[in-house]
C-alpha atoms as a PDB file:
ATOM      1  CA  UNK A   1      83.357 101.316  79.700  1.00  0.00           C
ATOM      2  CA  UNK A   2      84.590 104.769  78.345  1.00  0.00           C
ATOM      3  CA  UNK A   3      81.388 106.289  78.880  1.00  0.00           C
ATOM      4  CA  UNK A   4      80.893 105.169  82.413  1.00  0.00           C
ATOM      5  CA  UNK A   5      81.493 108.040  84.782  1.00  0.00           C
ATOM      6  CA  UNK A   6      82.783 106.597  88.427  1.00  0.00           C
ATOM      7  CA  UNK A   7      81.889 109.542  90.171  1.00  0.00           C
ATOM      8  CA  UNK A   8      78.654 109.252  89.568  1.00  0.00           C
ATOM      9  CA  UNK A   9      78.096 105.969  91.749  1.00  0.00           C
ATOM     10  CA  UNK A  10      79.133 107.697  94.827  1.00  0.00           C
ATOM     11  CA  UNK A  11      78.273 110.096  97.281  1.00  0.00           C
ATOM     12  CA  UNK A  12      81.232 111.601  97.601  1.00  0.00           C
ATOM     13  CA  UNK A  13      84.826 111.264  96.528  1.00  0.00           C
ATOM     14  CA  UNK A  14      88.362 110.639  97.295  1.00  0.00           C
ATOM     15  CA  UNK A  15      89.581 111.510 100.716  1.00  0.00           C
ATOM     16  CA  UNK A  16      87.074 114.120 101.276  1.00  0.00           C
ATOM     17  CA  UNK A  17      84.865 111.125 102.235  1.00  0.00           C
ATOM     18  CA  UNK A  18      86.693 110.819 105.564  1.00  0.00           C
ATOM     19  CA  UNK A  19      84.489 110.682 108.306  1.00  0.00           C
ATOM     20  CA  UNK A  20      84.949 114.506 109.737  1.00  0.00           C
ATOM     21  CA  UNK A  21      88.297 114.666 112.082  1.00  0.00           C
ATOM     22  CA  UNK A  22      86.322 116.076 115.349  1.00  0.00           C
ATOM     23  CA  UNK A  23      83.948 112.971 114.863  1.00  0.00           C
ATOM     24  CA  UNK A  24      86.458 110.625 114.821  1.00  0.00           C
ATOM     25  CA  UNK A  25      88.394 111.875 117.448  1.00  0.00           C
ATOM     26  CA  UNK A  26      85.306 111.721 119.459  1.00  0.00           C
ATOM     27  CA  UNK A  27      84.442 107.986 118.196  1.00  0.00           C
ATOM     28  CA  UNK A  28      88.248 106.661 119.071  1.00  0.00           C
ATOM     29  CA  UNK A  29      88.654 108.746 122.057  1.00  0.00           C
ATOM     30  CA  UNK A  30      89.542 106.158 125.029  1.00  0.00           C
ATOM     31  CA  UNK A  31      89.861 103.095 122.635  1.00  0.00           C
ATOM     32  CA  UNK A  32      93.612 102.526 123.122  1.00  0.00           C
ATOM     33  CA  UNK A  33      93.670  98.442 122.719  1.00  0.00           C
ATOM     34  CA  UNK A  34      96.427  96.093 123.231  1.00  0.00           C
ATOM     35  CA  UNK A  35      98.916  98.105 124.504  1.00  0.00           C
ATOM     36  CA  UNK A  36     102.610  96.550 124.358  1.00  0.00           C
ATOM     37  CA  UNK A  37     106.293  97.823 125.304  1.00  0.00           C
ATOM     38  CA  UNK A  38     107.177  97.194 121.322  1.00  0.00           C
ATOM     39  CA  UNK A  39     104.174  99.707 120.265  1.00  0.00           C
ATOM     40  CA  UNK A  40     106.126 102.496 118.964  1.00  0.00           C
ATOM     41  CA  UNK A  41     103.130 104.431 117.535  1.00  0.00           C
ATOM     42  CA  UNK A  42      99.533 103.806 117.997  1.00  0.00           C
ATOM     43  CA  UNK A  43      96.573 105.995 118.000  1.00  0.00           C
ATOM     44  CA  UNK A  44      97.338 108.747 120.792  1.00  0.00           C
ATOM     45  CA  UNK A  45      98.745 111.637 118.160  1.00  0.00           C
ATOM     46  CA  UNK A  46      96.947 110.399 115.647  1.00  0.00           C
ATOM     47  CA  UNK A  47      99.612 109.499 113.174  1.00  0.00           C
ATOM     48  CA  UNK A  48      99.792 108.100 109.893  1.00  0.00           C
ATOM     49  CA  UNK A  49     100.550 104.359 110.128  1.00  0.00           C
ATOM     50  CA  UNK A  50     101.092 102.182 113.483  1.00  0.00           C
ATOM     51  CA  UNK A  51     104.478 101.319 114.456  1.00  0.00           C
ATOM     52  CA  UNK A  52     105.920  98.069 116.010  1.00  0.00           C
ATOM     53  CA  UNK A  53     108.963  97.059 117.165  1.00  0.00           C
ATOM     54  CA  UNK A  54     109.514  93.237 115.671  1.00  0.00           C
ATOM     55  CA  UNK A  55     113.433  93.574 116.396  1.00  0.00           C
ATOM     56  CA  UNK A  56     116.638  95.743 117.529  1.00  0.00           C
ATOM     57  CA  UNK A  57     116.556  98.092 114.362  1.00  0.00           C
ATOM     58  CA  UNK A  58     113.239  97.142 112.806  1.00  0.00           C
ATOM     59  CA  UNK A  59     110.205  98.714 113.113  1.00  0.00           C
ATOM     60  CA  UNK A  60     107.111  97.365 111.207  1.00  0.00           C
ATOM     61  CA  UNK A  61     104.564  99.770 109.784  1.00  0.00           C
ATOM     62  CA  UNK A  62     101.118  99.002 109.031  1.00  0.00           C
ATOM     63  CA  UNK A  63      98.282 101.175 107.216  1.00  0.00           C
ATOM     64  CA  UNK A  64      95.012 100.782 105.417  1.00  0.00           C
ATOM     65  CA  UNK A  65      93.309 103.670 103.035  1.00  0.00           C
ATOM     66  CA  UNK A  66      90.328 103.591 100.682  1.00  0.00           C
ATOM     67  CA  UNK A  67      87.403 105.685  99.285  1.00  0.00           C
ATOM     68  CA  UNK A  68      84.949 105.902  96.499  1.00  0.00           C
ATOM     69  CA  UNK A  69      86.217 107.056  93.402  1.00  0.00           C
ATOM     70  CA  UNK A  70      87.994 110.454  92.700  1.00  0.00           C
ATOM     71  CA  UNK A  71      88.130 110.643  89.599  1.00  0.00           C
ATOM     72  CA  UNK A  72      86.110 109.146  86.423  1.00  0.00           C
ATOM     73  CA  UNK A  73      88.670 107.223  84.412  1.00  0.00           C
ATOM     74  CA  UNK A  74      89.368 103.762  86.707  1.00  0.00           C
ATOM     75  CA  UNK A  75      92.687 102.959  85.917  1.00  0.00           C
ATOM     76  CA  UNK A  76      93.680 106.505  87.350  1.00  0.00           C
ATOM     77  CA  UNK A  77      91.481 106.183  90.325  1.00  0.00           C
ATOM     78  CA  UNK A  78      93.445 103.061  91.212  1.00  0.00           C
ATOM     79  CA  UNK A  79      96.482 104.477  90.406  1.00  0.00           C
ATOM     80  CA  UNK A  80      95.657 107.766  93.081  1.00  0.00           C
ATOM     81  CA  UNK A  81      94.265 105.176  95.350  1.00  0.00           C
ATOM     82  CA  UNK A  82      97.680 103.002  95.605  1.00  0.00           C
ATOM     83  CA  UNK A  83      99.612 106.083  95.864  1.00  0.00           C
ATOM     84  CA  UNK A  84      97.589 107.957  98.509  1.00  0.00           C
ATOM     85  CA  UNK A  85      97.697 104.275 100.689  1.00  0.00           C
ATOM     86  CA  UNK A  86     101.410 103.954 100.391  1.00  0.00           C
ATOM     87  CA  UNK A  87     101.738 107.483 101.498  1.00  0.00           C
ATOM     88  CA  UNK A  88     101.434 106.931 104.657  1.00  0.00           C
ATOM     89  CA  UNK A  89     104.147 104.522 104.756  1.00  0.00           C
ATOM     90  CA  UNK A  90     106.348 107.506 104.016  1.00  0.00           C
ATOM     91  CA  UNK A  91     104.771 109.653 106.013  1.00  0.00           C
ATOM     92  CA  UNK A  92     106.051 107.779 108.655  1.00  0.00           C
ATOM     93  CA  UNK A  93     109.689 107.776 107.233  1.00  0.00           C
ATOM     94  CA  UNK A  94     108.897 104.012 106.424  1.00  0.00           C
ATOM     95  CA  UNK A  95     109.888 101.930 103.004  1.00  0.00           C
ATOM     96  CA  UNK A  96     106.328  99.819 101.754  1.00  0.00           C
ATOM     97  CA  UNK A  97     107.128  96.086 101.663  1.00  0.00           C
ATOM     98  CA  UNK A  98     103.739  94.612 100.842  1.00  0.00           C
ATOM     99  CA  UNK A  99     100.301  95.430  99.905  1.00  0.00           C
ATOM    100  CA  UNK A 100      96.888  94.239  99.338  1.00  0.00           C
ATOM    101  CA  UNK A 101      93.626  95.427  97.860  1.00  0.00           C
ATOM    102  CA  UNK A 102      90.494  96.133  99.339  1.00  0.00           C
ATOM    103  CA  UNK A 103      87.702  96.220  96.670  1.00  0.00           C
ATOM    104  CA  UNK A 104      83.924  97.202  96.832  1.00  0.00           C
ATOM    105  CA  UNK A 105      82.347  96.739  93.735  1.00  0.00           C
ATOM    106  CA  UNK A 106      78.511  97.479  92.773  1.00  0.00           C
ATOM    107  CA  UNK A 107      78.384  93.827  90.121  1.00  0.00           C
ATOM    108  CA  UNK A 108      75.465  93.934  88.818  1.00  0.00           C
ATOM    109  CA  UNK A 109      75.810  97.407  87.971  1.00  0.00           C
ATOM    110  CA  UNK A 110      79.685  97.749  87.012  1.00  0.00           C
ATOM    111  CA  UNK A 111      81.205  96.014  84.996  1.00  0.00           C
ATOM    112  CA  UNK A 112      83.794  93.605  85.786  1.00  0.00           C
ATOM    113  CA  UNK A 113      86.031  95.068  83.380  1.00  0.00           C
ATOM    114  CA  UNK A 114      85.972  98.456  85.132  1.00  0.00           C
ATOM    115  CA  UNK A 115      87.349  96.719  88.561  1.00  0.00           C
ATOM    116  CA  UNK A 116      90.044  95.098  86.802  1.00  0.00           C
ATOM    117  CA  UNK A 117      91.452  98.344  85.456  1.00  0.00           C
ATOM    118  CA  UNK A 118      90.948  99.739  88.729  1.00  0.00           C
ATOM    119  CA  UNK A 119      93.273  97.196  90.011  1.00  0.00           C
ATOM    120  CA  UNK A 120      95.502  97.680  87.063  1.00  0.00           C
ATOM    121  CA  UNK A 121      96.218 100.897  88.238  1.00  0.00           C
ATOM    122  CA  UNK A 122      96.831 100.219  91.309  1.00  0.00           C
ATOM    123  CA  UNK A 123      99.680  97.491  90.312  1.00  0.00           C
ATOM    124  CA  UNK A 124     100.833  99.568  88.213  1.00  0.00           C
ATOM    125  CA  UNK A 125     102.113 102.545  91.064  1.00  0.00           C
ATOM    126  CA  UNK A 126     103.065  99.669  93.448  1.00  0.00           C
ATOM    127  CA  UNK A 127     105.165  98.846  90.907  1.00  0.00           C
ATOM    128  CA  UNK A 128     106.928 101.639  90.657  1.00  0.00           C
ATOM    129  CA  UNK A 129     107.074 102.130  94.423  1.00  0.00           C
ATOM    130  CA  UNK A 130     108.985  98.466  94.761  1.00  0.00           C
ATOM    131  CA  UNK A 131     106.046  97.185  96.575  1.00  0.00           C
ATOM    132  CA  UNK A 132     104.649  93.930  95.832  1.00  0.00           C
ATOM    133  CA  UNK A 133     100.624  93.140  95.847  1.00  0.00           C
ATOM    134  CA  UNK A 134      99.417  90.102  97.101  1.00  0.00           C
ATOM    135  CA  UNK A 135      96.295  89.137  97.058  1.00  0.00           C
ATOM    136  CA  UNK A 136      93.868  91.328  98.965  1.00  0.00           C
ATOM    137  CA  UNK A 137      90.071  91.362  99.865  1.00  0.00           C
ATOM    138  CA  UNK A 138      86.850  92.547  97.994  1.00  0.00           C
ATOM    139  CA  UNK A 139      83.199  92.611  98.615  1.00  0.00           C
ATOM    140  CA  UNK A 140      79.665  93.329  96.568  1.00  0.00           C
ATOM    141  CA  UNK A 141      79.195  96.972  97.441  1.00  0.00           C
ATOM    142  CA  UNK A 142      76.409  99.378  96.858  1.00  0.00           C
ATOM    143  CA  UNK A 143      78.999 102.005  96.077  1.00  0.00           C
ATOM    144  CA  UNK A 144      82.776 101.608  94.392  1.00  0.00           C
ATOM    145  CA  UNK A 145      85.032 101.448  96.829  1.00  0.00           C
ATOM    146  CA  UNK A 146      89.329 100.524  96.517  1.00  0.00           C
ATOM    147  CA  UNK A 147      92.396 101.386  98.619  1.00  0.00           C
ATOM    148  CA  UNK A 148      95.277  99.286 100.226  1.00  0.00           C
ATOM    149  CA  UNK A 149      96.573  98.096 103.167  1.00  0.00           C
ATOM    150  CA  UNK A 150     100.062  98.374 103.030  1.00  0.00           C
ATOM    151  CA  UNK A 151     103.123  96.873 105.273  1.00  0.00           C
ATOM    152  CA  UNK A 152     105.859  98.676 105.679  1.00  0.00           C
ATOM    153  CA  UNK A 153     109.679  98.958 107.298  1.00  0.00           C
ATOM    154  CA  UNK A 154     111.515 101.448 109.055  1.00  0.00           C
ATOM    155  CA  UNK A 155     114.231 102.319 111.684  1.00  0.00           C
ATOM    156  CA  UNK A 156     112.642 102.508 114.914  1.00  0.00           C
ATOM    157  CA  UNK A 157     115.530 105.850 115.941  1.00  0.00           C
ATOM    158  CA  UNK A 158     114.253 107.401 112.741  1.00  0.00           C
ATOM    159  CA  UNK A 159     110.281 107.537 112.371  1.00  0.00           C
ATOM    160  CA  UNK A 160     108.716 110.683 111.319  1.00  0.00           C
ATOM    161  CA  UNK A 161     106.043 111.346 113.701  1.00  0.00           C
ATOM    162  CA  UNK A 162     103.235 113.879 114.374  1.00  0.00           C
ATOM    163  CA  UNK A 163     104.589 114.757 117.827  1.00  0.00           C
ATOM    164  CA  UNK A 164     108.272 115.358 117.035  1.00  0.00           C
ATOM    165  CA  UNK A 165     108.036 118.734 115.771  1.00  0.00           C
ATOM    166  CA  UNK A 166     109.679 121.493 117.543  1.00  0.00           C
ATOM    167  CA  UNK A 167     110.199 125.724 117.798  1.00  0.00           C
ATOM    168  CA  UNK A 168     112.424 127.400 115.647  1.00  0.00           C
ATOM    169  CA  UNK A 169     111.962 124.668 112.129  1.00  0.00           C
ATOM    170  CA  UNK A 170     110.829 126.064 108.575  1.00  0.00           C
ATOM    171  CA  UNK A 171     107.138 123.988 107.788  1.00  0.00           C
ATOM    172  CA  UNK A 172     107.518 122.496 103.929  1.00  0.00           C
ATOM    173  CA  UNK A 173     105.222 120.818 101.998  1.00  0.00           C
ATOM    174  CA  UNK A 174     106.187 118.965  99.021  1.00  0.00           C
ATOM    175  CA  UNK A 175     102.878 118.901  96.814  1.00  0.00           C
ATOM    176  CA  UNK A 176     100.699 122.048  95.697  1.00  0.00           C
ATOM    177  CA  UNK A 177      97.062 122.482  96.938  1.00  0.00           C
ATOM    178  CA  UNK A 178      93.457 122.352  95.349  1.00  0.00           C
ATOM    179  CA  UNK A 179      92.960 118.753  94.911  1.00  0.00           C
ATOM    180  CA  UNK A 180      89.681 118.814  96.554  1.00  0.00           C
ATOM    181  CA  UNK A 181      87.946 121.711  94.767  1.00  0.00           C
ATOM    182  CA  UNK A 182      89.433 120.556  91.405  1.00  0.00           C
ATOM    183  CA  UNK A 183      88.212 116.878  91.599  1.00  0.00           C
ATOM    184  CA  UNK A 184      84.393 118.007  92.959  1.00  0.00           C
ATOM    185  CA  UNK A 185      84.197 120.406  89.522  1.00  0.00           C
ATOM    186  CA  UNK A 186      85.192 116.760  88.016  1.00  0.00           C
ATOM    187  CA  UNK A 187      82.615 115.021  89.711  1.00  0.00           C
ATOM    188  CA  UNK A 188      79.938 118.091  88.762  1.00  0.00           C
ATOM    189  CA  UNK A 189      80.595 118.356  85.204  1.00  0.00           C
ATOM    190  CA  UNK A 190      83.096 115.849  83.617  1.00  0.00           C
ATOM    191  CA  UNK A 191      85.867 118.660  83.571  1.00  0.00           C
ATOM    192  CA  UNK A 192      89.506 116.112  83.602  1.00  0.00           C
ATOM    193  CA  UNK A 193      92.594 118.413  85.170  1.00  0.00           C
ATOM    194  CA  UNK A 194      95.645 116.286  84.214  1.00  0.00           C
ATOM    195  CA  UNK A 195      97.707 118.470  86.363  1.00  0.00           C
ATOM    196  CA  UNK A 196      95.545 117.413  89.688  1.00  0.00           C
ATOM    197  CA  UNK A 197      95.875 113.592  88.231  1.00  0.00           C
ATOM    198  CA  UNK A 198      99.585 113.688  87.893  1.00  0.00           C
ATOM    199  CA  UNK A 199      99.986 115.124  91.546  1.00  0.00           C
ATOM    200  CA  UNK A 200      97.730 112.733  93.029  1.00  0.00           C
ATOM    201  CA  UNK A 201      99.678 109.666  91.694  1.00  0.00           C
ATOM    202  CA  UNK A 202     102.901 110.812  92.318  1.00  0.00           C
ATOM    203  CA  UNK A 203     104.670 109.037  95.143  1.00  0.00           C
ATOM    204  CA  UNK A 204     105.920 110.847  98.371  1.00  0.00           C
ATOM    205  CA  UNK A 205     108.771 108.367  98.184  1.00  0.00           C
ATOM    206  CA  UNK A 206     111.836 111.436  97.096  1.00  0.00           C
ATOM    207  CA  UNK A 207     110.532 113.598  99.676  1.00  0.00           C
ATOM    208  CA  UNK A 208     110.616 110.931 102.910  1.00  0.00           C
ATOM    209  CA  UNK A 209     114.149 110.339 101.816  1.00  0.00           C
ATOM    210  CA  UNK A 210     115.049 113.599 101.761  1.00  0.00           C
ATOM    211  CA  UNK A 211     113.585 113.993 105.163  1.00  0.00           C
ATOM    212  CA  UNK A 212     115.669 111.305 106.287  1.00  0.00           C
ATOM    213  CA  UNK A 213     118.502 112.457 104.964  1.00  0.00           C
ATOM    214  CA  UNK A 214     118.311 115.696 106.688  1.00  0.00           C
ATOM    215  CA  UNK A 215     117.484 114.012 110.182  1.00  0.00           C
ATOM    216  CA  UNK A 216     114.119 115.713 110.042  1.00  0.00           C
ATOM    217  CA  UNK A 217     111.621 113.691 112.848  1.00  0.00           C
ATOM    218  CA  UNK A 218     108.421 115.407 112.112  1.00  0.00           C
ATOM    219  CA  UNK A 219     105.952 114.949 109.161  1.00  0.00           C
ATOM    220  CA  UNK A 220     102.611 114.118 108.335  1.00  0.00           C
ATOM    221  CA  UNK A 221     100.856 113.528 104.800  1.00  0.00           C
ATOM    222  CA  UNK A 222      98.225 115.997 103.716  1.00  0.00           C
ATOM    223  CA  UNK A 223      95.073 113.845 102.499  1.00  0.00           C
ATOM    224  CA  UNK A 224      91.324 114.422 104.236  1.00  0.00           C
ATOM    225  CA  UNK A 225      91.627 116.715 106.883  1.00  0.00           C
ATOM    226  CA  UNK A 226      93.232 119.566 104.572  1.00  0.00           C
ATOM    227  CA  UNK A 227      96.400 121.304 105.443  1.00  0.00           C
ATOM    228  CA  UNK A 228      95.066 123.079 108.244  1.00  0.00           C
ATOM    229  CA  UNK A 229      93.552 119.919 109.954  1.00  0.00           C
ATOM    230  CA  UNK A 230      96.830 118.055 109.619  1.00  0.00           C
ATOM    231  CA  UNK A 231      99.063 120.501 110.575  1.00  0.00           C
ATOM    232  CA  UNK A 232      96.708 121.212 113.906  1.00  0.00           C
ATOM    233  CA  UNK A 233      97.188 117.686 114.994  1.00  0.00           C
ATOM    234  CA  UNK A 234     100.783 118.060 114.099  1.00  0.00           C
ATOM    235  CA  UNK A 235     101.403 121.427 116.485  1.00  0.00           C
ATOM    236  CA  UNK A 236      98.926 120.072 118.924  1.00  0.00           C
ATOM    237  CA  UNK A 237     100.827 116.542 119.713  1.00  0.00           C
ATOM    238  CA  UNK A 238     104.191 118.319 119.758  1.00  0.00           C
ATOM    239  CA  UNK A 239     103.074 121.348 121.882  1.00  0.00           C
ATOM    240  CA  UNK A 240     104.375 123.996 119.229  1.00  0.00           C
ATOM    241  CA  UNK A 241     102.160 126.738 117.389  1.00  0.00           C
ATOM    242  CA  UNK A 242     102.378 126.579 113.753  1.00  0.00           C
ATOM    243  CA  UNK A 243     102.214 129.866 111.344  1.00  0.00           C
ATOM    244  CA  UNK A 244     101.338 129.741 107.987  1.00  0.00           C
ATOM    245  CA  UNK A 245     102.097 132.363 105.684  1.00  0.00           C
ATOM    246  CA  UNK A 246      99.127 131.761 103.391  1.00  0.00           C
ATOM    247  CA  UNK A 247     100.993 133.775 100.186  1.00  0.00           C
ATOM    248  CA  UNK A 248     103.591 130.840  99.939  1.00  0.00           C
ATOM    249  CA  UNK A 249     101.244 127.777  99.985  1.00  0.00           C
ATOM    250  CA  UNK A 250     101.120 126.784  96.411  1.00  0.00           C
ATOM    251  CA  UNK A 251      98.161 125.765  94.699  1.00  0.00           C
ATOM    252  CA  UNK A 252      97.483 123.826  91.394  1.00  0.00           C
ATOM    253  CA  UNK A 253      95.780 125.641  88.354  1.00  0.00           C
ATOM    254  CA  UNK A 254      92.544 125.897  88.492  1.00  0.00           C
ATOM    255  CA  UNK A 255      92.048 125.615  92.387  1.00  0.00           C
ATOM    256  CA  UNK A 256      91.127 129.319  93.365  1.00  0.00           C
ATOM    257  CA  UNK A 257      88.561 129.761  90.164  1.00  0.00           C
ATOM    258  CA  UNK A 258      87.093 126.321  91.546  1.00  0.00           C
ATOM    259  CA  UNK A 259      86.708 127.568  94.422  1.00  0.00           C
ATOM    260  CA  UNK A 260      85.062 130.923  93.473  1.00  0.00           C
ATOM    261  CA  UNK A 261      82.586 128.839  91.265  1.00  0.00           C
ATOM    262  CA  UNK A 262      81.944 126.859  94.035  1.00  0.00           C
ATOM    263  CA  UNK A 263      83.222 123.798  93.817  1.00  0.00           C
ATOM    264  CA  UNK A 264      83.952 123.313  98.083  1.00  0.00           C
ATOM    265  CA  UNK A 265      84.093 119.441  99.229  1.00  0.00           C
ATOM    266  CA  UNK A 266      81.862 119.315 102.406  1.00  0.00           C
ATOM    267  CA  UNK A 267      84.621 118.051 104.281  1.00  0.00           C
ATOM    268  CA  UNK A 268      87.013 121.172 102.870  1.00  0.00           C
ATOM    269  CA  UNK A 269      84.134 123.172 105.079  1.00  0.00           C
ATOM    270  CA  UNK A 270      84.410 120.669 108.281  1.00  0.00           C
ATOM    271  CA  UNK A 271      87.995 120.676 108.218  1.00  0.00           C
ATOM    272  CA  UNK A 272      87.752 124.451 108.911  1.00  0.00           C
ATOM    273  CA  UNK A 273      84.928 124.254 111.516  1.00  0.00           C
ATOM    274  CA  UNK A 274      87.061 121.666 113.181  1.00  0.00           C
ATOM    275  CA  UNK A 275      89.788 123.869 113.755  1.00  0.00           C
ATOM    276  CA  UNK A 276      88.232 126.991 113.787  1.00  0.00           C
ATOM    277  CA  UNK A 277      88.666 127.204 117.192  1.00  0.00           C
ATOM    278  CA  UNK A 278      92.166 126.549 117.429  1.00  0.00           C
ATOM    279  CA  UNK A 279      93.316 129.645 114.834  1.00  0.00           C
ATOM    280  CA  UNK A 280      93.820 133.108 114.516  1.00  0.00           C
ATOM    281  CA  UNK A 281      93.633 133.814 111.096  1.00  0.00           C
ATOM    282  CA  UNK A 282      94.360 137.320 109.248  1.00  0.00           C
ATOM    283  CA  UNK A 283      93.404 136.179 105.963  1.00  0.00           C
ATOM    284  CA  UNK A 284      89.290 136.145 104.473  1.00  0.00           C
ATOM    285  CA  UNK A 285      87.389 133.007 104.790  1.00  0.00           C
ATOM    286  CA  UNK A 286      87.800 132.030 101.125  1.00  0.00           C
ATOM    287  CA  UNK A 287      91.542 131.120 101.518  1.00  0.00           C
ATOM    288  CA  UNK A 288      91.068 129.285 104.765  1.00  0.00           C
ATOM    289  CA  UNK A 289      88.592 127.053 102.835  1.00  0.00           C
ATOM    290  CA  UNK A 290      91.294 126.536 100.448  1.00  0.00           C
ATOM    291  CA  UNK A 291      93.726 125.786 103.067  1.00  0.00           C
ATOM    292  CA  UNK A 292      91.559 123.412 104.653  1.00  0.00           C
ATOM    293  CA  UNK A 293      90.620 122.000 101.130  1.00  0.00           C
ATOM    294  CA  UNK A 294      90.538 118.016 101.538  1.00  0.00           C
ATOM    295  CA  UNK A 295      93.116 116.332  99.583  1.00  0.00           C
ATOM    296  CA  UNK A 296      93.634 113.617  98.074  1.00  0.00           C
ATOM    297  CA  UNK A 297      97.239 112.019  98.268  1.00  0.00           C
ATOM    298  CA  UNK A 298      98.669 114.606  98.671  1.00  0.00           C
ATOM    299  CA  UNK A 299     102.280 116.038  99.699  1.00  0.00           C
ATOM    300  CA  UNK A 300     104.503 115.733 103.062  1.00  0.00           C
ATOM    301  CA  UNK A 301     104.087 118.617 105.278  1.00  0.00           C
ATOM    302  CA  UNK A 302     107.783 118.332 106.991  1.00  0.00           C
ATOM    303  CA  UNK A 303     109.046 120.152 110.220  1.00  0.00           C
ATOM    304  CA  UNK A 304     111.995 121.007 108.248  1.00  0.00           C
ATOM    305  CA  UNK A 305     113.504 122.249 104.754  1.00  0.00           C
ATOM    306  CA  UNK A 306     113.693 119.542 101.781  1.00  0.00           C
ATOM    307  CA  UNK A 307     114.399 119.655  98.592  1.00  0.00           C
ATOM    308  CA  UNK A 308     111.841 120.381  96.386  1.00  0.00           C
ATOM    309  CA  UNK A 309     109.075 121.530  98.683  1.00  0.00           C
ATOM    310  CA  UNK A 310     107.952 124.899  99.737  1.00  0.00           C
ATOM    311  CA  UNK A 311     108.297 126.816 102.923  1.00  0.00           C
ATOM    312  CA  UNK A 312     104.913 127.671 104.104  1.00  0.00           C
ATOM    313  CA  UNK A 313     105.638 128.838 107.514  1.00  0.00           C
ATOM    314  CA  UNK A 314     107.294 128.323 110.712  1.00  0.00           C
ATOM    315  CA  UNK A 315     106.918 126.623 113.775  1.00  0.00           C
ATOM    316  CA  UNK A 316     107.464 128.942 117.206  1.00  0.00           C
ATOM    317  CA  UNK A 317     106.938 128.233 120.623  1.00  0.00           C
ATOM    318  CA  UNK A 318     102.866 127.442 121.658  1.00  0.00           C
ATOM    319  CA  UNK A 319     100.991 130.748 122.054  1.00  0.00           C
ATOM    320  CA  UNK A 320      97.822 131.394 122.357  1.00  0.00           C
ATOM    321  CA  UNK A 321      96.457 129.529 119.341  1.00  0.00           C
ATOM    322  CA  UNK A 322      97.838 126.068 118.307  1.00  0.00           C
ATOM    323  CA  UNK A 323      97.814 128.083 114.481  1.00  0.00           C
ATOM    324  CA  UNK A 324      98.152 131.349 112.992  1.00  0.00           C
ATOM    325  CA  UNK A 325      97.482 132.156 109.332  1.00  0.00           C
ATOM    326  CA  UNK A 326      98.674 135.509 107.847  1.00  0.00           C
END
């Protein structure tokens, strides 16, 4: 098992497997379905988990994430895999409750043993997020596949949302960048960056809380669609332009030598072409890449200031571009 390399039985990796956002958009666009006075959140902004109301005070959140592997070693794949599904749960302002698995597994050409460290892993961070795992679902795959789908809780007066941002609030995020040009040198030549690994399976649990405790009502995880593409959707549902001063984003070792080598995730490209048209941009095309690099779980971009994150920009009334980058 130690000389099995994961990456190699997929096409792709990690979040930058998403399905590009401008397709999606146009695959979803006018599917709406049950529509109910309790939905709270459902697929018009685009946000990170669905909401329900179930009771006065009690909103239910529900999510589901999962992609081929990221990263060689299977215990931390499923570990990165748990954490980037229960993200979204906090994305949303939400506490997880309950998970499940969702396995594809090549078997008869993986071993066995290789899935059950996967899922290892994955206990192991819903552990430590206070979230049980029962049960879950799993199929014979061509291609490795594992994620969640995770339940979660929240107040209904409190949800951090994709359209509640406003003009005049600080933009934070909570997690460096580079994720998705350090993981595809991983994939190409075997290179491990512990530093990515240990941002990827860190929980975004501190940073909701803080959010909450600062009445913040906007935020958004940064996974597939980069930076850029989740901070578009964010100014574009709340009707606000967003500026990014590209000299304060942080980035993780490694990340702007990856890039120069030429280690760019396809989707890190289509994020940019996807919002392209939406940006004014000061700043060469080499940064943008990087600030459309896809992620995997990665940090909270907040409408507000918390501790332990980085101002990146501002948010100002809509102009003529839904982004600027300087």
């Amino acid at each position: 098992m130690d000389t099995v390399r994961l990456t190699q039985y997929a096409h792709g990796g990690g979040c930058a497997c998403k399905i590009p956002p401008g397709e999606l958009e146009d695959m979803v666009r006018g599917l709406t379905g049950i529509a109910g006075a309790d939905l709270l959140v459902g697929l018009d902004d685009g946000d990170d988990a669905a909401a329900v109301l179930v009771a006065d005070g009690l909103a239910v959140l529900a999510t589901a994430d999962f992609f081929t592997p990221v990263v060689d070693d299977a215990y931390d794949w499923g570990r990165i895999a748990a954490a980037n599904a229960l993200s979204d749960i906090y994305a949303m302002g939400g506490r997880p409750v309950l998970a499940v698995n969702l396995l594809g597994w090549p078997r008869d050409v993986l071993p066995p043993e290789l899935a059950a460290e996967v899922l290892r892993g994955g206990l192991d961070v819903a552990r430590l997020a206070g979230c049980p795992v029962a049960g879950g679902h799993s199929i014979d795959d061509p291609e490795p596949k594992y994620g969640m789908a995770v339940t979660g809780v929240a107040d209904p007066d409190r949800l951090l949302r994709n359209d509640a941002a406003i003009a005049g609030l600080p933009l934070s995020l909570t997690k460096p960048l580079g994720v998705g040009v350090l993981n595809n040198r991983h994939k190409a030549t075997g290179e491990v960056f512990p530093e990515a690994v240990a941002s990827m399976v860190a929980l975004n649990d501190v940073a909701s809380r803080h959010a909450l405790e600062r009445n913040i009502r906007a935020a958004t995880d940064v996974t597939g669609f980069g930076l850029l593409g989740h901070l578009y959707k964010m100014a574009r549902a709340s009707g606000v332009t967003a500026v990014v001063d590209a000299s304060a984003v942080p980035y993780l070792d490694g990340a702007r030598a990856s890039l120069a080598a030429g280690f760019v995730p396809g989707g890190s490209q289509r994020n940019l072409d996807w919002v392209r048209p939406h940006l004014a941009a000061s700043v060469d095309h080499d940064e943008l890449l990087l600030l459309a690099d896809a992620q995997t779980s990665g940090g909270l971009l907040v409408a507000g200031e918390v501790p332990g994150g980085t101002v990146i920009g501002e948010l100002v009334p809509r102009g003529e571009h839904v982004m600027q980058v300087r």
